[in-house]
C-alpha atoms as a PDB file:
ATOM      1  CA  UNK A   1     108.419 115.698  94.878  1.00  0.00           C
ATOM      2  CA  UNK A   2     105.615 113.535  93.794  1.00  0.00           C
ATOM      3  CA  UNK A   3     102.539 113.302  95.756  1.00  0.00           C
ATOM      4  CA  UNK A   4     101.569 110.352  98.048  1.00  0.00           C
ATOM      5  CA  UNK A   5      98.737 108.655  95.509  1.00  0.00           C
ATOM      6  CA  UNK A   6     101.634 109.411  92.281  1.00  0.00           C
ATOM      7  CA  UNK A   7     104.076 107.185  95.125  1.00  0.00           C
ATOM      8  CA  UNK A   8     101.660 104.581  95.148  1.00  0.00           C
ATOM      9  CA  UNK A   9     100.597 104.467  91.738  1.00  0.00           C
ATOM     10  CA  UNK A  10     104.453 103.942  90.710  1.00  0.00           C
ATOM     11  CA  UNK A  11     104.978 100.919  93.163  1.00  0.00           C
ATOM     12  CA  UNK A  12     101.377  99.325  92.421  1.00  0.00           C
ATOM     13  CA  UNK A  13     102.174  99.477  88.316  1.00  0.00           C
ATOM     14  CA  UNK A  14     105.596  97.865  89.093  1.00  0.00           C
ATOM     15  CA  UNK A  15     103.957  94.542  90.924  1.00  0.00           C
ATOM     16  CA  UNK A  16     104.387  91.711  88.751  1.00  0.00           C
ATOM     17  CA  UNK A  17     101.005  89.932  87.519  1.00  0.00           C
ATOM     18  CA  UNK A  18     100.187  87.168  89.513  1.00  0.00           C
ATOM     19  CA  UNK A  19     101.754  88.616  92.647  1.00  0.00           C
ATOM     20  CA  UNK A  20     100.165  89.453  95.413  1.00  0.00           C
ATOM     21  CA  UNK A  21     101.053  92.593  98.096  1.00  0.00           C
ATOM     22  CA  UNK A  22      99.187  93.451 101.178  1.00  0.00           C
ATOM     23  CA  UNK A  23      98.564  97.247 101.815  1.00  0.00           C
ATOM     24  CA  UNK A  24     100.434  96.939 104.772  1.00  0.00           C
ATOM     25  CA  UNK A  25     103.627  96.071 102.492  1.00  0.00           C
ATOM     26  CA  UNK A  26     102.943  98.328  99.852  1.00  0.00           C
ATOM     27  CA  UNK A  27     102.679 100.897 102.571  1.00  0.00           C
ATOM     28  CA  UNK A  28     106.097  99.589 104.320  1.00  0.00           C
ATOM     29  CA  UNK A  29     107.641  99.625 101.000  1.00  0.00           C
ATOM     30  CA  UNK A  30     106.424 103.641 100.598  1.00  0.00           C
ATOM     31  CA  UNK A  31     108.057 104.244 104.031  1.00  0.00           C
ATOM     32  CA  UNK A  32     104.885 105.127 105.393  1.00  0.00           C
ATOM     33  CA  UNK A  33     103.961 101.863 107.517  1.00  0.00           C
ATOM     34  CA  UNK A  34     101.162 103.661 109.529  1.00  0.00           C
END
């Protein structure tokens, strides 16, 4: 299972250039909203 930071790594590299997440969706998206 990866870790946490290897989770968000994987989601951030997948944003498209030019768009724009807050943390708090990024998080949301990780199923970790808190």
């Amino acid at each position: 299972m990866p870790g946490f930071n290897e989770r968000v790594y994987s989601l951030v590299r997948r944003i498209p250039r030019g768009k724009v997440l807050t943390y708090g969706r990024v998080a949301a998206l990780l199923g970790v909203p808190r």
